[in-house]
N, C-alpha and C. Protein backbone atom coordinates (compact mmCIF):
# COMPACT_ATOMS: atom_id res chain seq x y z
N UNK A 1 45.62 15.97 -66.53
CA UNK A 1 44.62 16.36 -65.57
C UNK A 1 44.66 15.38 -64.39
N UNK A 2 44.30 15.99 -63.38
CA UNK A 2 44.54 15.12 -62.12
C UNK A 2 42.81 14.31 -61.69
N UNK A 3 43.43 13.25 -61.71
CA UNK A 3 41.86 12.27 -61.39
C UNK A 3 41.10 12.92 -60.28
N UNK A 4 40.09 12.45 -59.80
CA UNK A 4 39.24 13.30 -58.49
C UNK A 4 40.01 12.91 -57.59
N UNK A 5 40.11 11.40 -57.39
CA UNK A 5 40.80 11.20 -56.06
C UNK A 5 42.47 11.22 -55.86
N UNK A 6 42.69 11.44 -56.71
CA UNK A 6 44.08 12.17 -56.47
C UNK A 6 43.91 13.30 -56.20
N UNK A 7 43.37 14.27 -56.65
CA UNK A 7 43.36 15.68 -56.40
C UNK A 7 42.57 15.53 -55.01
N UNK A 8 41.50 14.87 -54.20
CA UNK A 8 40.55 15.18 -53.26
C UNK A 8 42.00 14.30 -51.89
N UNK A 9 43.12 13.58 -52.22
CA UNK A 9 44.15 13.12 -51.15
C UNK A 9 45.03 14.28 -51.23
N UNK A 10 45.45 15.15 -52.17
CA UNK A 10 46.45 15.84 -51.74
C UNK A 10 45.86 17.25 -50.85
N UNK A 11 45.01 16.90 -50.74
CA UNK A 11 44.18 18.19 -49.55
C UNK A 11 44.91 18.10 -48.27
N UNK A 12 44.91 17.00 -47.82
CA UNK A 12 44.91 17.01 -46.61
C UNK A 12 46.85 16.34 -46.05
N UNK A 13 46.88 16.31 -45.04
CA UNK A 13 48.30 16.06 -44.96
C UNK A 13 48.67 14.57 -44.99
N UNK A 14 49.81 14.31 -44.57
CA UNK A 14 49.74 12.55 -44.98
C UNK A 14 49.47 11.59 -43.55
N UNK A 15 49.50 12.63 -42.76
CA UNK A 15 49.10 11.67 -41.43
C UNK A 15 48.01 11.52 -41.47
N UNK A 16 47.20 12.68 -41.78
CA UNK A 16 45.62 12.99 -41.77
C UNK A 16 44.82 12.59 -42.52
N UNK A 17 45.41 11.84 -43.72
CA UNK A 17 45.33 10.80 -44.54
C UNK A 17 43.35 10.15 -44.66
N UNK A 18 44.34 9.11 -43.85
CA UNK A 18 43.39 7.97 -43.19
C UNK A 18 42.09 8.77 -42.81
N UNK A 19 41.94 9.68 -42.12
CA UNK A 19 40.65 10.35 -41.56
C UNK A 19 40.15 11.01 -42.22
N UNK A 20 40.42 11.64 -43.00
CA UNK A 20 40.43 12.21 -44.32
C UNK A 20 39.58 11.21 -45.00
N UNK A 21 40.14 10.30 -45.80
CA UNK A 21 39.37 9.29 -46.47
C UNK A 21 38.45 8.24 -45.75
N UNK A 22 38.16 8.63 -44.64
CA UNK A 22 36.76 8.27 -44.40
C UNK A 22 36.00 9.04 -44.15
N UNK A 23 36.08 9.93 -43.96
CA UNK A 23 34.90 11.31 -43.74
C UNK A 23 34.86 11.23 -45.05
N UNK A 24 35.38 11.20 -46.23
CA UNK A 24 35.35 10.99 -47.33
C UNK A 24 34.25 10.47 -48.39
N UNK A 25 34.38 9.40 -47.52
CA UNK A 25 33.69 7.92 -47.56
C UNK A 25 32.01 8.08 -47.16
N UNK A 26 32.20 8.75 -45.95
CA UNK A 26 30.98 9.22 -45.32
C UNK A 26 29.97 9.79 -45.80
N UNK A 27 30.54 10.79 -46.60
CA UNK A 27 29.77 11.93 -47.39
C UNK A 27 29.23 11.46 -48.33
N UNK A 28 30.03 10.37 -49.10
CA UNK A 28 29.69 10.05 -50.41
C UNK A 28 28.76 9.00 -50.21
N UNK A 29 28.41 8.50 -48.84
CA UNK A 29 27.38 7.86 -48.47
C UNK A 29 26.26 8.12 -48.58
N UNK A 30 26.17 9.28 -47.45
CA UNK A 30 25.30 10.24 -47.07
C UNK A 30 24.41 10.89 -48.24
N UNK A 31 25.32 11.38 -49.45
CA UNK A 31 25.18 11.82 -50.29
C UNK A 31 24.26 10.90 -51.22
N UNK A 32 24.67 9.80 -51.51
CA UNK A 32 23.66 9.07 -51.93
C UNK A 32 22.57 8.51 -51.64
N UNK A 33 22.18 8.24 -50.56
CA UNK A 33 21.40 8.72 -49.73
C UNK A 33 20.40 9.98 -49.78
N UNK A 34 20.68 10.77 -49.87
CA UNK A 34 19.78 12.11 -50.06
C UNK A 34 19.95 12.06 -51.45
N UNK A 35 20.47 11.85 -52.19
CA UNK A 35 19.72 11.76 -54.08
C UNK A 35 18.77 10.99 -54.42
N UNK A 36 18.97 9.57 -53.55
CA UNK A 36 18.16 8.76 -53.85
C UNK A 36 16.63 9.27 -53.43
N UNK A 37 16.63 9.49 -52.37
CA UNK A 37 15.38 10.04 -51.04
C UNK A 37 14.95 11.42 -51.98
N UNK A 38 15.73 12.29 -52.80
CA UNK A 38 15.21 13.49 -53.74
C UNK A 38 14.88 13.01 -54.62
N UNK A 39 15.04 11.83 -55.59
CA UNK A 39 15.15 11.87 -56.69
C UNK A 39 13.43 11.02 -56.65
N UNK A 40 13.10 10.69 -55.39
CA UNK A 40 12.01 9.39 -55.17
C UNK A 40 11.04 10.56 -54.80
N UNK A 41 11.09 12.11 -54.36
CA UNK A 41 10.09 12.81 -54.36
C UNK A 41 9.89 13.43 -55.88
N UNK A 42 10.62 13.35 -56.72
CA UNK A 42 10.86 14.28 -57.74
C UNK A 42 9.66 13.56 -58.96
N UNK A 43 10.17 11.87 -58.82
CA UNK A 43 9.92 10.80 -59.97
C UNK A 43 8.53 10.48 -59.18
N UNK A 44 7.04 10.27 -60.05
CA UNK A 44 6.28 9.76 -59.07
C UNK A 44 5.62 8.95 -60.06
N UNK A 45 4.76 7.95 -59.24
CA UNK A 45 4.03 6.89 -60.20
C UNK A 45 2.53 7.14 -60.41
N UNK A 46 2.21 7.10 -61.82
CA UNK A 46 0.90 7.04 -61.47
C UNK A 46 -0.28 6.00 -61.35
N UNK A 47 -1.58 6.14 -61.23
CA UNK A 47 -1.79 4.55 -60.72
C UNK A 47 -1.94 3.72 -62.03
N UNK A 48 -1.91 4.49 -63.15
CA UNK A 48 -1.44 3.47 -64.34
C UNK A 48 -0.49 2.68 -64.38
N UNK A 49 0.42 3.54 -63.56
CA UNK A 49 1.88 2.72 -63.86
C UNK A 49 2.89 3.96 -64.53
N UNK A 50 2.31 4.95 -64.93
CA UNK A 50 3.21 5.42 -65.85
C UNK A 50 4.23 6.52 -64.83
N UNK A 51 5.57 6.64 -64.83
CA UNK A 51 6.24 7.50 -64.31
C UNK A 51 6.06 9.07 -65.00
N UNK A 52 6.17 10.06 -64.12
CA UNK A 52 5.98 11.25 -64.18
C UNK A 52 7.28 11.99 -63.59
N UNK A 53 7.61 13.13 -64.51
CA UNK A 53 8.38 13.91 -64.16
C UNK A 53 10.28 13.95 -64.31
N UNK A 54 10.03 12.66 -64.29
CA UNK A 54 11.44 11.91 -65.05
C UNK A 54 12.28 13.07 -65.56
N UNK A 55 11.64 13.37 -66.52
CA UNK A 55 12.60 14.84 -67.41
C UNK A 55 13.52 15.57 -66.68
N UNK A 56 12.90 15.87 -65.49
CA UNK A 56 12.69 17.16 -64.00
C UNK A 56 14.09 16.42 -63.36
N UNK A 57 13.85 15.09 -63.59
CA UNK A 57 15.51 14.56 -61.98
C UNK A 57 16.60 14.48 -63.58
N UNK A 58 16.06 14.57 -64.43
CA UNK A 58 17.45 14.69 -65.17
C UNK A 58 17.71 16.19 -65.47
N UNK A 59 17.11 16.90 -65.25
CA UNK A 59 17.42 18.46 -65.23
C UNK A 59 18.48 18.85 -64.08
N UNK A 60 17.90 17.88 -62.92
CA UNK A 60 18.47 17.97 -61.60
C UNK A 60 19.80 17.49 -61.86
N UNK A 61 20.19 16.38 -62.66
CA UNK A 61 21.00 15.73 -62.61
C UNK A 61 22.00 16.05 -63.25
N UNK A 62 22.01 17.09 -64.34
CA UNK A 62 22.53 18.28 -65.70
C UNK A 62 23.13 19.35 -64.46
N UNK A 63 22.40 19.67 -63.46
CA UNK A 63 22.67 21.18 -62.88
C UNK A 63 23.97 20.83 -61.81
N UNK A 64 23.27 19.31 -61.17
CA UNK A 64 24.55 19.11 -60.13
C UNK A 64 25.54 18.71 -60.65
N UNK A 65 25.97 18.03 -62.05
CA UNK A 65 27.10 17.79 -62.47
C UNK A 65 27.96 18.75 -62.61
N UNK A 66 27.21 19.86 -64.04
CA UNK A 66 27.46 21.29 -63.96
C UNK A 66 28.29 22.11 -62.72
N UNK A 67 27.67 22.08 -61.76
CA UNK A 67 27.83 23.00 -60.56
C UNK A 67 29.56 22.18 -59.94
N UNK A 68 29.28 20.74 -59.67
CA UNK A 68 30.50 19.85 -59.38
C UNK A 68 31.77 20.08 -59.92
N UNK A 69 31.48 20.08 -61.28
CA UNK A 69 32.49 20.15 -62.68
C UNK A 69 33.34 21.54 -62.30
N UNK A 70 32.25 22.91 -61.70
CA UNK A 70 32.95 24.44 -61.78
C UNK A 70 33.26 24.07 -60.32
N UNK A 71 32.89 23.47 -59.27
CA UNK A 71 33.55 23.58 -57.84
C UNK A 71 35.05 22.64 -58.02
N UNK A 72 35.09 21.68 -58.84
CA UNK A 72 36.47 20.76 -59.06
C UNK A 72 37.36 21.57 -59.77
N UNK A 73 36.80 22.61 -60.61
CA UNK A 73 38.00 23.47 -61.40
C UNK A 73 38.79 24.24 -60.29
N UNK A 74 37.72 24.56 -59.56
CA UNK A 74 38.53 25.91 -58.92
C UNK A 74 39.13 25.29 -57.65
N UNK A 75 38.57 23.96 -57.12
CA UNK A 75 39.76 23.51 -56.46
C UNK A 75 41.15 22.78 -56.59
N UNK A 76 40.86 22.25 -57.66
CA UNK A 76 41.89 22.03 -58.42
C UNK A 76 43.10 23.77 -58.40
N UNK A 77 42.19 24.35 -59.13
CA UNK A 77 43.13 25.64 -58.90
C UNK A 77 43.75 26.33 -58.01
N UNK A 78 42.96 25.95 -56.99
CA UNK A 78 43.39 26.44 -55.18
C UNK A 78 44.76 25.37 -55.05
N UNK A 79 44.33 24.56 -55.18
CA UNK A 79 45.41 23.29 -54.69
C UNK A 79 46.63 23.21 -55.40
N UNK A 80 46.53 23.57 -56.60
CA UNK A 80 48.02 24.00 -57.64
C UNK A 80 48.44 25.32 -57.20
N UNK A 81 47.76 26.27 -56.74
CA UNK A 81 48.36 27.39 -56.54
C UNK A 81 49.06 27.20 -55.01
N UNK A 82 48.07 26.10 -54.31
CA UNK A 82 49.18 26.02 -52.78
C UNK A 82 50.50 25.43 -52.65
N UNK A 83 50.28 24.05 -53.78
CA UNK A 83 51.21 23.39 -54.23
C UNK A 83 52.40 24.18 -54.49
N UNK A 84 52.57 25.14 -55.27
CA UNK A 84 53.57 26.16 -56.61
C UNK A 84 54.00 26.86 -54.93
N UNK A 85 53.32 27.60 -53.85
CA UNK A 85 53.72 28.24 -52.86
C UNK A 85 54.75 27.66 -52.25
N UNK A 86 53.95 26.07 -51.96
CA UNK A 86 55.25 25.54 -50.85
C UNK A 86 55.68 25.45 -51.18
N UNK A 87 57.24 25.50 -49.73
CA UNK A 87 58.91 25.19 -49.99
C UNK A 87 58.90 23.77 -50.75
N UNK A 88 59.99 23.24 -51.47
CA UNK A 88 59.96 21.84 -51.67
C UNK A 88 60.73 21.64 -50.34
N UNK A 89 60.56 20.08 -49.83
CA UNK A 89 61.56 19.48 -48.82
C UNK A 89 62.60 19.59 -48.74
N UNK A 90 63.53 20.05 -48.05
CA UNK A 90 64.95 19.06 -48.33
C UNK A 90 64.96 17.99 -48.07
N UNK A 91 65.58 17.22 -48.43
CA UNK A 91 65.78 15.91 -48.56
C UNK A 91 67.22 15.63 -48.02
N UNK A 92 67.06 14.39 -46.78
CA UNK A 92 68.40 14.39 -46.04
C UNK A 92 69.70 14.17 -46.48
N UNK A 93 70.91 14.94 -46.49
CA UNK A 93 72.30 14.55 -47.44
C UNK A 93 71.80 15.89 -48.28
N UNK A 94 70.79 16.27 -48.23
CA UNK A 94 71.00 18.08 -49.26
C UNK A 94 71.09 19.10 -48.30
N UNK A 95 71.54 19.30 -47.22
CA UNK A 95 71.67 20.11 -46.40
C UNK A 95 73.15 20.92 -46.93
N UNK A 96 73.20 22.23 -47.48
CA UNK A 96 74.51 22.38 -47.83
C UNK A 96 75.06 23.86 -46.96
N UNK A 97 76.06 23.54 -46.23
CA UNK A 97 76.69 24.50 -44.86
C UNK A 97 77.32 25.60 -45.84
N UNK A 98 76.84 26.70 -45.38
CA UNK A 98 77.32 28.10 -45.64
C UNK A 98 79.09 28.17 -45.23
N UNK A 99 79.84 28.48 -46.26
CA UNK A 99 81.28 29.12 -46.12
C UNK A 99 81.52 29.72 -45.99
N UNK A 100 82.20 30.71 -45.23
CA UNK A 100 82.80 31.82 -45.25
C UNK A 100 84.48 32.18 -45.57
């Protein structure tokens, strides 16, 4: 099986690389960021002290894995099926001239 970030570099081309893996970078920022900021409306305190709702961000937390897990299958699957399409390279010195 192909790790995430192997499978999330061969998306893009190899120049495009670099930009690629920081928009990358970005998201997964961003992203944490807005879990944290959801997860702080979800969880609340009460003036005892006691946390509430807890159960609820791990329900949350069950559904987005879930949902992640079926969006990585099927890109994974997109990406092997583009893979299997393309030509392979030639590779220089395999160029072989037609005879007649």
């Amino acid at each position: 099986m192909i790790s995430s970030s192997a499978l999330m570099t061969a998306i893009p081309e190899p120049q495009d690389r670099g930009a690629f893996m920081s928009i990358n970078s970005s998201i997964q920022q961003i992203a944490g960021g807005i879990a944290s900021a959801v997860a702080g409306l979800i969880v609340v305190q009460t003036k005892s002290g006691v946390l509430e709702h807890y159960n609820r961000l791990g329900y949350v937390v069950i559904g987005t894995m879930t949902i992640t897990i079926i969006l990585m299958y099927f890109l994974n699957k997109y990406i092997q099926s583009k893979n299997s399409k393309s030509p392979s390279p030639i590779m220089k010195g395999e160029v072989q001239l037609a005879t007649e």
